[in-house]
Protein backbone atom coordinates (compact mmCIF):
# COMPACT_ATOMS: atom_id res chain seq x y z
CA UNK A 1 54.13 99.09 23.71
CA UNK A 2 53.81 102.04 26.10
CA UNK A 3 55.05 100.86 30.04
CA UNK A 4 54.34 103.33 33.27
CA UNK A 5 56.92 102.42 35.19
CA UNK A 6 55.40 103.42 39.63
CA UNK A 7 57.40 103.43 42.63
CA UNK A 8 54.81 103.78 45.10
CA UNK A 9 55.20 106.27 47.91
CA UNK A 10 57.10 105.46 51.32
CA UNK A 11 55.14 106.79 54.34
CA UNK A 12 57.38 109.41 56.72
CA UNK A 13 59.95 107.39 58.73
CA UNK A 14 63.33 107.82 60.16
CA UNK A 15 64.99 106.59 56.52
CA UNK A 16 62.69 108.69 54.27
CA UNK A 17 64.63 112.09 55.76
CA UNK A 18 62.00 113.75 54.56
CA UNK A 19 62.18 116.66 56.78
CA UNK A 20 65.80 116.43 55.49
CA UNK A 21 65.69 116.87 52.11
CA UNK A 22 64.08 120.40 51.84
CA UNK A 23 67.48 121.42 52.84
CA UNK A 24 68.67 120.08 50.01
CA UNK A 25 66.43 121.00 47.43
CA UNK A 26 65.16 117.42 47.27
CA UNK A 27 61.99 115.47 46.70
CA UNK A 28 63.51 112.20 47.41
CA UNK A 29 67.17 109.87 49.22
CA UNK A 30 66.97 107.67 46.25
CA UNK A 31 65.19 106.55 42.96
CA UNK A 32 63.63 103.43 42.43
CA UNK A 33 66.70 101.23 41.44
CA UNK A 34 64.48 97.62 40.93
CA UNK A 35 62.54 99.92 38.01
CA UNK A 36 65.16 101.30 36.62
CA UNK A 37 66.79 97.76 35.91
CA UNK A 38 63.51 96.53 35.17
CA UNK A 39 63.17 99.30 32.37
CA UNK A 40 66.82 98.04 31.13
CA UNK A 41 65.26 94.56 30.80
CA UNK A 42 62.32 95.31 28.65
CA UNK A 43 63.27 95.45 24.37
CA UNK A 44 64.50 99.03 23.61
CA UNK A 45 61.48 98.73 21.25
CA UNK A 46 58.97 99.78 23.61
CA UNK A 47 58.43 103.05 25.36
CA UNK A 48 58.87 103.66 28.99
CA UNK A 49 58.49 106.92 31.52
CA UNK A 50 58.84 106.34 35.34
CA UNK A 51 56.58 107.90 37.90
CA UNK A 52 57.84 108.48 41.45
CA UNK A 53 55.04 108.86 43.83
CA UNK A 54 58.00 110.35 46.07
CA UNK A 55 58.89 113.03 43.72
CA UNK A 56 55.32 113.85 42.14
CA UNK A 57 52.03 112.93 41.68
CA UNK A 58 50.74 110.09 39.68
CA UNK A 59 48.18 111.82 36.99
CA UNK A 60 45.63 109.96 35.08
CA UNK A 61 47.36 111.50 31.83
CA UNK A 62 50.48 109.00 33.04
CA UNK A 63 48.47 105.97 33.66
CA UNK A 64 45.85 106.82 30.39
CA UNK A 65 49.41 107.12 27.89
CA UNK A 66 50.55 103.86 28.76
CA UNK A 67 49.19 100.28 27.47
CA UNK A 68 50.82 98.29 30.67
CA UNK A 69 51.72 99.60 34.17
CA UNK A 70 54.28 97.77 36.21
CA UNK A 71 55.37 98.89 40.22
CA UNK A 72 57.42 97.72 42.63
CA UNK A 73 57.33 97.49 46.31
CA UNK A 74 58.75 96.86 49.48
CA UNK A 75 56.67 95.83 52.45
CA UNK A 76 56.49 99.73 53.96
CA UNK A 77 55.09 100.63 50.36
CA UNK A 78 52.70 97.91 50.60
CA UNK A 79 49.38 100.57 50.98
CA UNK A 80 50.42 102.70 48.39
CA UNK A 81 51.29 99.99 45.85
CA UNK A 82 47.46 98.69 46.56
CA UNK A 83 46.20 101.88 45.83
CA UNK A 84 48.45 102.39 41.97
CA UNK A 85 46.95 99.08 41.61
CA UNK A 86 43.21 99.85 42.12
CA UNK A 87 43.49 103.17 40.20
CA UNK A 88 45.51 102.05 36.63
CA UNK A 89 42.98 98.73 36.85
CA UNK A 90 39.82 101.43 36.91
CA UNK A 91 41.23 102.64 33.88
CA UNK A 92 41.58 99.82 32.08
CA UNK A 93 45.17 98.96 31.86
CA UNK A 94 47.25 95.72 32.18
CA UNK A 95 48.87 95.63 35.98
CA UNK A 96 52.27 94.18 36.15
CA UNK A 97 53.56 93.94 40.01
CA UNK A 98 56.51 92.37 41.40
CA UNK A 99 59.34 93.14 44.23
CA UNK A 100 60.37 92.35 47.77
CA UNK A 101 56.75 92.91 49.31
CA UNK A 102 54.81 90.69 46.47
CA UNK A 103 57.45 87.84 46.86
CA UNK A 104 57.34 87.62 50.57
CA UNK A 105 53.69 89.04 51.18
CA UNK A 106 50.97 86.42 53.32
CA UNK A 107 48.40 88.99 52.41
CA UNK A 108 46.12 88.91 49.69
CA UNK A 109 48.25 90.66 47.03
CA UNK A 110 46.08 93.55 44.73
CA UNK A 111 44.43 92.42 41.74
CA UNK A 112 47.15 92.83 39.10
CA UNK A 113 46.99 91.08 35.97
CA UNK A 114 50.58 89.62 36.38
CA UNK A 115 52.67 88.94 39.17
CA UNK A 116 56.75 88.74 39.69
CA UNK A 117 57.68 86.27 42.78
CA UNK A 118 61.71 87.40 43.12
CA UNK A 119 64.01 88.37 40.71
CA UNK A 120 63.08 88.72 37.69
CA UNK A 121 66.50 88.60 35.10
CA UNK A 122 64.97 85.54 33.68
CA UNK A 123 61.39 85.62 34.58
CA UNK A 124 60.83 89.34 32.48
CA UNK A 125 62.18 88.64 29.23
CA UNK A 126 59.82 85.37 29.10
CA UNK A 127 56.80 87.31 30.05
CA UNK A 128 57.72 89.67 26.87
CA UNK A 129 57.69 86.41 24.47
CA UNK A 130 54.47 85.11 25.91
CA UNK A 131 53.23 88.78 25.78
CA UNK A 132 54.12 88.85 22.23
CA UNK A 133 52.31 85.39 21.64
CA UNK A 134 49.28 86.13 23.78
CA UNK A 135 50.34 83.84 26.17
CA UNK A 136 51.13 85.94 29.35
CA UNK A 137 50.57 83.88 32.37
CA UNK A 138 49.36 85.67 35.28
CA UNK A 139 52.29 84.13 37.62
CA UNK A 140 56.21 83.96 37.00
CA UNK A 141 58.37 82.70 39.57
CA UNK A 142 62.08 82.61 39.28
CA UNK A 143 62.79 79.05 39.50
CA UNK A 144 66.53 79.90 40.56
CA UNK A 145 68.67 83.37 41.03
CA UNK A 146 70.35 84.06 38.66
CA UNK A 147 73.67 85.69 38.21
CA UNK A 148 74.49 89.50 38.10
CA UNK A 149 75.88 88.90 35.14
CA UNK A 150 72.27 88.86 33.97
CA UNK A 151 71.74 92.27 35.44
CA UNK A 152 71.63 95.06 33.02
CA UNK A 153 72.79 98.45 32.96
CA UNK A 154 70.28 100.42 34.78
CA UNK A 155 68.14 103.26 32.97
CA UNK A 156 69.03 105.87 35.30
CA UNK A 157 68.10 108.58 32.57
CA UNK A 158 64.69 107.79 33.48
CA UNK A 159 65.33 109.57 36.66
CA UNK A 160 65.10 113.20 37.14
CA UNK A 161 68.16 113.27 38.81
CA UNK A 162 67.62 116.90 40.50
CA UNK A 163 65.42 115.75 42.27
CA UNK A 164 67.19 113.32 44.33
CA UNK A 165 69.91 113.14 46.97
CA UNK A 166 72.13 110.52 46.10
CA UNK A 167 72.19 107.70 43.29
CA UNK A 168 71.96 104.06 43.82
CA UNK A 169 73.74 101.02 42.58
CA UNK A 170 74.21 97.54 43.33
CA UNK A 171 76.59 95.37 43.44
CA UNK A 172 75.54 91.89 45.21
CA UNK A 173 72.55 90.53 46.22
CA UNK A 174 72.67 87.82 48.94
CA UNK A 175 74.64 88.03 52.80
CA UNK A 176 76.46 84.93 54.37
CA UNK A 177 74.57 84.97 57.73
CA UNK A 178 71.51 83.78 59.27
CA UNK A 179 70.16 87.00 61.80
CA UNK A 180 66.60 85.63 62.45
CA UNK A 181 64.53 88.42 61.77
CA UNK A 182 66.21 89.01 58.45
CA UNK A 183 64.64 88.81 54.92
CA UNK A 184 67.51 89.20 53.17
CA UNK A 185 68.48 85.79 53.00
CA UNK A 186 65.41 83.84 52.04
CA UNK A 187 65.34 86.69 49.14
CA UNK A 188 68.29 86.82 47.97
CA UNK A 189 70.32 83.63 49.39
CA UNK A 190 72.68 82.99 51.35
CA UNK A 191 75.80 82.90 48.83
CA UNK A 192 76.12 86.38 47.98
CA UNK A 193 76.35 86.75 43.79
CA UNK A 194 78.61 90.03 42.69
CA UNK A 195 79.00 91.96 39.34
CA UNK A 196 81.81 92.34 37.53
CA UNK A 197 84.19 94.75 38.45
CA UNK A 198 83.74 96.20 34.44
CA UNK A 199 79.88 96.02 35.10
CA UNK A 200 80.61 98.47 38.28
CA UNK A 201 82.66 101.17 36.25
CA UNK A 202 80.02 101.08 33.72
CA UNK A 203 77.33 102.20 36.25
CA UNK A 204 80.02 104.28 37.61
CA UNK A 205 80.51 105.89 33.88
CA UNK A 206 77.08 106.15 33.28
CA UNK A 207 76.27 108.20 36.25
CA UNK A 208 79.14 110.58 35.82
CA UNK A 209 78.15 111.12 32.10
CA UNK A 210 74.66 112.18 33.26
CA UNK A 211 76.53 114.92 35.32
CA UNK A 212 75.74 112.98 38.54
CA UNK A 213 78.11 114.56 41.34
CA UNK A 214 78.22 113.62 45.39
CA UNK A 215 77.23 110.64 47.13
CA UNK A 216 76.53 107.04 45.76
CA UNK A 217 74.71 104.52 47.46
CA UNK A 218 75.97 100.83 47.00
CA UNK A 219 72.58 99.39 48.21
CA UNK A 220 73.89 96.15 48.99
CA UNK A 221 72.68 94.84 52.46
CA UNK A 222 75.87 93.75 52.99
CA UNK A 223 78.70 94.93 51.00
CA UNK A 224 81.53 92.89 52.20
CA UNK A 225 79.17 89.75 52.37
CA UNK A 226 81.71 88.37 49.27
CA UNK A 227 85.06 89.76 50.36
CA UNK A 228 87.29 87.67 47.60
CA UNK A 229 85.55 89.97 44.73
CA UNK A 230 85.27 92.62 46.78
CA UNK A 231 89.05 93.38 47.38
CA UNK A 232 89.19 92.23 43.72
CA UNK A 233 86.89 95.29 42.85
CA UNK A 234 88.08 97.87 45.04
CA UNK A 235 91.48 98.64 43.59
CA UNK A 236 89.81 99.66 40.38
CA UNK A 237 86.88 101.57 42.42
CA UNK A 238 90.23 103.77 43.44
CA UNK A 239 91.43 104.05 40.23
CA UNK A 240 88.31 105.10 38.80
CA UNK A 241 87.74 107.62 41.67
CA UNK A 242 91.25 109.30 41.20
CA UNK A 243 91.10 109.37 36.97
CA UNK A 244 87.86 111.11 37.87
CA UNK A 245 88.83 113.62 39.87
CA UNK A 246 86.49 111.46 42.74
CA UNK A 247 83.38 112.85 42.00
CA UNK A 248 81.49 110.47 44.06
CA UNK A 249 81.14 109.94 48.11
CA UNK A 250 80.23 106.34 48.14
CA UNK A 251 77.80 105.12 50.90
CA UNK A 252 77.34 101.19 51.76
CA UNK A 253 75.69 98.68 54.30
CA UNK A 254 78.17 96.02 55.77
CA UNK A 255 78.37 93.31 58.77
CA UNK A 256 79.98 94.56 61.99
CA UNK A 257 83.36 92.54 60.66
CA UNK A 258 84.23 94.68 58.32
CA UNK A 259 86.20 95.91 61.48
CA UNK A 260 88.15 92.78 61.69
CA UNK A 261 90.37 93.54 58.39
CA UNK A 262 92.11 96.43 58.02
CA UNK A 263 93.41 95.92 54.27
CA UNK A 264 89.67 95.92 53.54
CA UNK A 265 88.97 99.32 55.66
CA UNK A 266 91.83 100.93 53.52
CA UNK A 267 91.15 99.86 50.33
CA UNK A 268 87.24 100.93 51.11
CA UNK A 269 89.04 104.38 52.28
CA UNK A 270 90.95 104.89 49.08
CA UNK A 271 87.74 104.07 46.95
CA UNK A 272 85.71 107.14 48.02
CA UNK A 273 83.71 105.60 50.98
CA UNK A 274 82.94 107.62 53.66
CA UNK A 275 79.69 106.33 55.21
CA UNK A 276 78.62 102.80 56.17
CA UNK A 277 75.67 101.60 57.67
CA UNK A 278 76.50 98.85 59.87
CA UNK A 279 73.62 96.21 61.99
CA UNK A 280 74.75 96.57 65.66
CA UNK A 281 71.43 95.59 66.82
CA UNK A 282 72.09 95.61 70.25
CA UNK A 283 74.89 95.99 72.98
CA UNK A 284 73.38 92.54 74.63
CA UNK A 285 75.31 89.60 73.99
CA UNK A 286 71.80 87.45 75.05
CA UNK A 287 69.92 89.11 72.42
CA UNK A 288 72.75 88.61 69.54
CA UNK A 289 72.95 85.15 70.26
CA UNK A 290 68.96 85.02 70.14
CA UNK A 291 69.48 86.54 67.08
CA UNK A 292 71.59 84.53 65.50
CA UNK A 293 73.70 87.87 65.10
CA UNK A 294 77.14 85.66 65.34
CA UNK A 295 79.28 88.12 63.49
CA UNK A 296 78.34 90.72 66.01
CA UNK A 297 81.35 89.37 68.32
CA UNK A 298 83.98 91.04 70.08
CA UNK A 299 83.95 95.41 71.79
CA UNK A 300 81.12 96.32 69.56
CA UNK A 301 82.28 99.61 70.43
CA UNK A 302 86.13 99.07 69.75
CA UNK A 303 84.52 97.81 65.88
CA UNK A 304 82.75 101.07 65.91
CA UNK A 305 85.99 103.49 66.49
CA UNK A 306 88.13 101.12 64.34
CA UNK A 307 85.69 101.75 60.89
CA UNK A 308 85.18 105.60 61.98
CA UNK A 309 88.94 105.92 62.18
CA UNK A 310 89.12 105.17 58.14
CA UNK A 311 87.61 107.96 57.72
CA UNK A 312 84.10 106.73 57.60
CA UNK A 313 81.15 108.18 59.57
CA UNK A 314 79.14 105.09 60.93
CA UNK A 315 75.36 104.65 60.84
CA UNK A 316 73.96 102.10 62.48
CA UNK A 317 70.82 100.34 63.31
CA UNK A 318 69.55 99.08 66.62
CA UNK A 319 66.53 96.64 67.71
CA UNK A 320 64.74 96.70 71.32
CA UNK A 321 61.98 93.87 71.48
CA UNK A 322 64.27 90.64 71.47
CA UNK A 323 63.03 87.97 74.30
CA UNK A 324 66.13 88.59 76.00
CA UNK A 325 66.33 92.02 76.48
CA UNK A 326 66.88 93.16 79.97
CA UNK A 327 64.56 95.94 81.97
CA UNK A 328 67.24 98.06 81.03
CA UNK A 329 67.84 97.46 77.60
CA UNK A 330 66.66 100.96 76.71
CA UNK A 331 69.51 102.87 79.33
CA UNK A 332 72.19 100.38 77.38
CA UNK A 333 70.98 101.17 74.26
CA UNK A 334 71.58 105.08 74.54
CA UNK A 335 74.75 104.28 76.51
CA UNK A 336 76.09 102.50 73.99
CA UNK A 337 74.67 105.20 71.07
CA UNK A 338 76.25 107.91 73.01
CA UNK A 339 79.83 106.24 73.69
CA UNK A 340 80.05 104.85 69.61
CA UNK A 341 79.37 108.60 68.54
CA UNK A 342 76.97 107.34 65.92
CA UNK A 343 74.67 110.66 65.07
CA UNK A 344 71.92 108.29 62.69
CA UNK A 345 71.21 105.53 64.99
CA UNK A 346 68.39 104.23 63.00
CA UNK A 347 66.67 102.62 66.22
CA UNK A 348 63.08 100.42 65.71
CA UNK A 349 60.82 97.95 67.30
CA UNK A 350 61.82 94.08 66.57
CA UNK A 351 59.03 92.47 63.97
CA UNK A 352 58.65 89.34 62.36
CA UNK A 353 59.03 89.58 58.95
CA UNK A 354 57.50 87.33 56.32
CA UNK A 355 58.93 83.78 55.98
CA UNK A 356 62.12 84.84 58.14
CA UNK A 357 63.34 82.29 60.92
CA UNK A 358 62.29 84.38 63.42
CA UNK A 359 58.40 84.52 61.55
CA UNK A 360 58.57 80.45 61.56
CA UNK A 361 59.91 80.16 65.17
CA UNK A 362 56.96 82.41 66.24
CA UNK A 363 54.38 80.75 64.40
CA UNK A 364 55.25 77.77 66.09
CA UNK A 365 55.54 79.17 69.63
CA UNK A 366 51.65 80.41 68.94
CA UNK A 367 53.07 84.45 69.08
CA UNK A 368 52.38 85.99 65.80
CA UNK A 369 49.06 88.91 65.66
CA UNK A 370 49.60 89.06 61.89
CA UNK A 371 52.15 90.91 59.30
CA UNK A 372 54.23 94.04 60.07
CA UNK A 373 53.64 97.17 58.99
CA UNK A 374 57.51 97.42 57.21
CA UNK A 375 57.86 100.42 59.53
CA UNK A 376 59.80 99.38 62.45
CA UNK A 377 59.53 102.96 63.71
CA UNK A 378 55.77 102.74 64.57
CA UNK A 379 54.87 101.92 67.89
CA UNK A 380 53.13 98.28 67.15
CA UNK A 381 53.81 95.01 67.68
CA UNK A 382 53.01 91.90 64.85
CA UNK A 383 54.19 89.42 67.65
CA UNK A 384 53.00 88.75 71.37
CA UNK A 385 56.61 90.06 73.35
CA UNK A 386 58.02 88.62 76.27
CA UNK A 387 58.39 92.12 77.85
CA UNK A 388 55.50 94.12 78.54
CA UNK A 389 54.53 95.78 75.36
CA UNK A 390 53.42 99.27 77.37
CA UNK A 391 57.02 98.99 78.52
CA UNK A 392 58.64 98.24 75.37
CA UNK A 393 56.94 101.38 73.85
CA UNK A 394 57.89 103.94 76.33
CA UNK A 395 61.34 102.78 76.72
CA UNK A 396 61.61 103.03 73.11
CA UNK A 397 60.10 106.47 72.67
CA UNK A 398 62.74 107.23 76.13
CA UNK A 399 65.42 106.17 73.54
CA UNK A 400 64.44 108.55 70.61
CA UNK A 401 63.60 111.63 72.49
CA UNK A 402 67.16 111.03 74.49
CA UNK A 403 69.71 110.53 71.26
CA UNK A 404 67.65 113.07 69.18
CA UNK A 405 67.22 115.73 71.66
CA UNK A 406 69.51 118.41 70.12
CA UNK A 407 72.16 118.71 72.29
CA UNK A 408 72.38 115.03 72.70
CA UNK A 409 72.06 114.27 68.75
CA UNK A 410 75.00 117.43 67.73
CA UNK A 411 77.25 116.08 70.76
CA UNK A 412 77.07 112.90 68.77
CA UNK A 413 78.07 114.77 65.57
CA UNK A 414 80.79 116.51 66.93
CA UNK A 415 81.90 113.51 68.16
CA UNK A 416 81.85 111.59 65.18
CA UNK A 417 83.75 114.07 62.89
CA UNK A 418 86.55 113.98 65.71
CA UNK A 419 87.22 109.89 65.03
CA UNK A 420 86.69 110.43 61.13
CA UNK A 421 89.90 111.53 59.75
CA UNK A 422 89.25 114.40 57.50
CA UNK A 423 88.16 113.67 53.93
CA UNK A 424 90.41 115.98 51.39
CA UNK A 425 89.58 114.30 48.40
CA UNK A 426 88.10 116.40 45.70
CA UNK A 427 84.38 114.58 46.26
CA UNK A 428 84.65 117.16 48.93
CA UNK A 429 84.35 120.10 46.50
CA UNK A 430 81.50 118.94 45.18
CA UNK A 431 79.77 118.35 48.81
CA UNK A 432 80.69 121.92 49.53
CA UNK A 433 78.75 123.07 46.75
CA UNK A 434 75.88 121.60 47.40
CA UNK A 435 76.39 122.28 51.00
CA UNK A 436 76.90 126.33 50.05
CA UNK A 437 73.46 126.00 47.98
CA UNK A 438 72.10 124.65 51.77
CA UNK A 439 73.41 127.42 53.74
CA UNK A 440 70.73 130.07 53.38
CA UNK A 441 67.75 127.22 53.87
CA UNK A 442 69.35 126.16 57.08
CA UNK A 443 70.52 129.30 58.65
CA UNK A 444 66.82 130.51 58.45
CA UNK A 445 65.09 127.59 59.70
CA UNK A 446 67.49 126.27 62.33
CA UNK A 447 69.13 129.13 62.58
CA UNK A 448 66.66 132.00 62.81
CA UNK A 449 63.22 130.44 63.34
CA UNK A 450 63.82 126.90 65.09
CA UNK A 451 63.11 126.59 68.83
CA UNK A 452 66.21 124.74 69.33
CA UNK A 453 68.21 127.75 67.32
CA UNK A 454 70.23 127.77 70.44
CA UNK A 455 71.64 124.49 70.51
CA UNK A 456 72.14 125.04 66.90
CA UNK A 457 74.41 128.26 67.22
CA UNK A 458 76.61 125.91 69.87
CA UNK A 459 77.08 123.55 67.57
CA UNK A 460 78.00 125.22 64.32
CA UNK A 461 80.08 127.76 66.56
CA UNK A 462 81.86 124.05 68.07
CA UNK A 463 81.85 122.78 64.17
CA UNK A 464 83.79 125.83 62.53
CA UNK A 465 86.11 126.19 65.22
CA UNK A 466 87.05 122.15 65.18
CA UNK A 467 86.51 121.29 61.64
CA UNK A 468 86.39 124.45 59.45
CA UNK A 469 86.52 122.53 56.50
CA UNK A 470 84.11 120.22 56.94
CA UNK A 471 80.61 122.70 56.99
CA UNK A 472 79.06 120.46 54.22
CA UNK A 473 79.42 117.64 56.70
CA UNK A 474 78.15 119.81 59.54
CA UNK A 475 75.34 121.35 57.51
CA UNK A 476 73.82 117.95 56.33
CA UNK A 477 74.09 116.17 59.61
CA UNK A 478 72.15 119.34 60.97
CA UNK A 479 69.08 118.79 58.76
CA UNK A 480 69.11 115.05 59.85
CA UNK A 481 68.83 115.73 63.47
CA UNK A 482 66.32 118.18 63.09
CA UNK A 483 64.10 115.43 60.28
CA UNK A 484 64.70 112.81 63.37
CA UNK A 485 63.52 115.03 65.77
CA UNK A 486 60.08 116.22 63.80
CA UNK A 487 59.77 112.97 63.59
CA UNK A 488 59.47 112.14 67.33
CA UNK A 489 57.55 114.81 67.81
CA UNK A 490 55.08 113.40 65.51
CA UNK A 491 55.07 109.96 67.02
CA UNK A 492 54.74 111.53 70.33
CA UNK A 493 51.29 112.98 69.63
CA UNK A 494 50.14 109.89 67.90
């Protein structure tokens, strides 16, 4: 059996970076972890290749060599995923589809010969058997989740790993809270289920043997969500790191409480983390009770400091849209940005996601226009709002052009490597590296051809003076500014 493995391409928003990665030398953030675990799960009898519609094209010599054709999706891959679908099926070839979007999705879904509703540990290797038999049933459901312990090893040779910025792993699935507008938790559950702390270090192993170097993304959507195996896990995370010579920056998503336990910020300092992507939501405490956002308690911007000062930069993302917002949510919102010296304030329009609480609770108010987009960046609405949508929309766009306007955005920066102690690890080497292969590409475009060159100049001239040995830092964190700011521009001609 011959499987085509097809991630379908994610349009341009604020977390493809794509106007970052050229920088870099990059097609793509991350690959396609769900396929490369799928490709783990199939018998090592078959043969697989992966196609990444985000680092090439898909050719008809890809879909023609293979017998089957399985993709993946999440909701803001929806289109593309429809049209992988209609083009393998015009050729003729069995269509196997699964993934966040096709579990949650009130949609029709494309015509695919077999469909995955959630995860699929138990629900894949069944679908071989009946495969083999000539039994394949169209639908599998997972009639439970399963544990992690179920979770292979992860083909990440299928990857071309040059042409990607960071690697991905995971290590839970599941958070302990209930935010409303969250899918998380009717995926996944609301018991978070870990790996073992040898399955981690084999991942970790695996990746280093492939000569993977530089950051690692923990793609958990919420990290600490399990603290007891967490703090069980990252001692030997550390140990790993420093037998290693700590060739990996580790990035991660946690709750805003992560702030509330120190032990856990150090131990997640010693391990090689130095990002974290936190959901702040919003600076009003009407809207995080709306919300449900109950860990969100406390200075939101005392949490902030507290995580930057263990040496990790925080990212954050923000909502405007709840039913409590005030006229002047938008002036808080960049307030509060500005004063947490945040630089990627991921910042999007509240929708109603599939089969969330906050989906059901408008349904039954009589509010919902239909299904998001995925794209919380786009100016639309799936929901009627209780604030004038005209309103809502150019107090939004006010927000972007304000934090991403370049002297804004590098103040930020500055800022933000001030409360992050520096990192001196030897992941650092590595980063410089890759930041020296950067230089040239960035010096000429934001350097010598940009029409914000000048605020660029200021900046670096700030950065070397103030953190010399941190240009790899300063460097990257320059190419994200100026892929948030193309950005804007784009959505303000649109």
């Amino acid at each position: 059996m011959k499987v085509l493995l097809v991630n379908p391409e994610f349009p341009d928003t604020y977390w493809s970076f794509r106007h970052a990665l050229p920088f870099e030398g990059k097609r793509c953030a991350f690959p396609p972890l769900g396929l490369l675990t799928v490709s783990a799960l199939l018998p090592p009898s078959w043969e697989r290749r992966l196609v990444d519609l985000n680092v090439r094209r898909l050719e008809s010599s890809d879909i023609e060599w293979a017998d089957m054709v399985m993709a993946t999706a999440m909701l803001v891959q929806k289109d593309s995923l429809k049209q992988v679908v209609r083009r393998c099926k015009m050729l003729g070839k069995r269509v196997v589809i699964g993934g966040p979007y096709v579990t949650t999705t009130i949609e029709g879904l494309p015509e695919a010969d077999h469909i995955f509703l959630g995860e699929a540990e138990t629900t894949l290797p069944q679908f071989v058997e009946d495969l083999a038999r000539g039994e394949a049933k169209r639908l599998y459901q997972a009639a439970e989740r399963p544990p992690l312990s179920a979770t292979p090893l992860a083909h990440f040779h299928l990857a071309d790993l040059k042409r990607y910025s960071a690697m991905s792993v995971q290590y839970s699935r599941g958070c302990p809270f209930s935010c409303e507008f969250c899918d998380i938790i009717e995926i996944y559950g609301r018991v978070p289920r870990t790996k073992s702390n040898q399955q981690m270090l084999s991942e970790f192993d695996a990746l280093r043997d492939l000569g993977w170097r530089g950051t690692v993304f923990i793609v958990d959507d919420n990290f600490i969500g399990n603290k007891k195996n967490v703090r069980q896990l990252l001692p030997e995370l550390a140990k790993w790191q420093q037998k290693n010579g700590y060739p990996f920056s580790l990035l991660t998503e946690s709750s805003v409480n992560l702030a509330d336990d120190e032990p856990l910020l150090k131990n997640m300092q010693d391990a090689g983390f130095r990002r974290v992507f936190l959901g702040i939501e919003t600076p009003v405490e009407e809207s995080l009770k709306e919300a449900q956002k109950s860990q969100n308690r406390g200075n939101l911007l005392e949490s902030v400091r507290k995580i930057q000062s263990y040496g990790m930069e925080v990212m954050a993302g923000f909502i405007v849209g709840f039913d409590n917002d005030p006229e002047d949510i938008f002036e808080r919102q960049i307030d509060f940005i500005r004063k947490s010296a945040i630089p990627l304030a991921m910042v999007g329009l509240l929708n109603a996601l599939p089969d969330t609480q906050l989906w059901k609770r408008l349904e039954r108010e009589g509010r919902l226009l239909g299904e998001a987009s995925g794209n919380n960046t786009v100016c639309t609405f799936n929901f009627k709002t209780r604030m004038d949508p005209a309103l809502l929309i150019r107090g939004y766009q006010s927000i972007m052009q304000t934090i991403y306007s370049p002297r804004e955005y590098y103040q930020r920066v500055l800022d933000s490597m001030r409360r992050t102690p520096h990192d001196s690890s030897e992941t650092q080497q590595y980063e410089l590296i890759n930041g020296m292969a950067s230089l040239m590409r960035v010096l000429i475009k934001l350097g010598l051809f940009d029409r914000e060159r000048k605020e660029f100049w200021r900046f670096m001239s700030k950065a070397l003076v103030k953190h010399r040995h941190r240009i790899a830092e300063s460097l990257r964190l320059a190419a994200m500014g100026y892929h948030f700011r193309k950005l804007n521009d784009a959505y303000s001609e649109t």
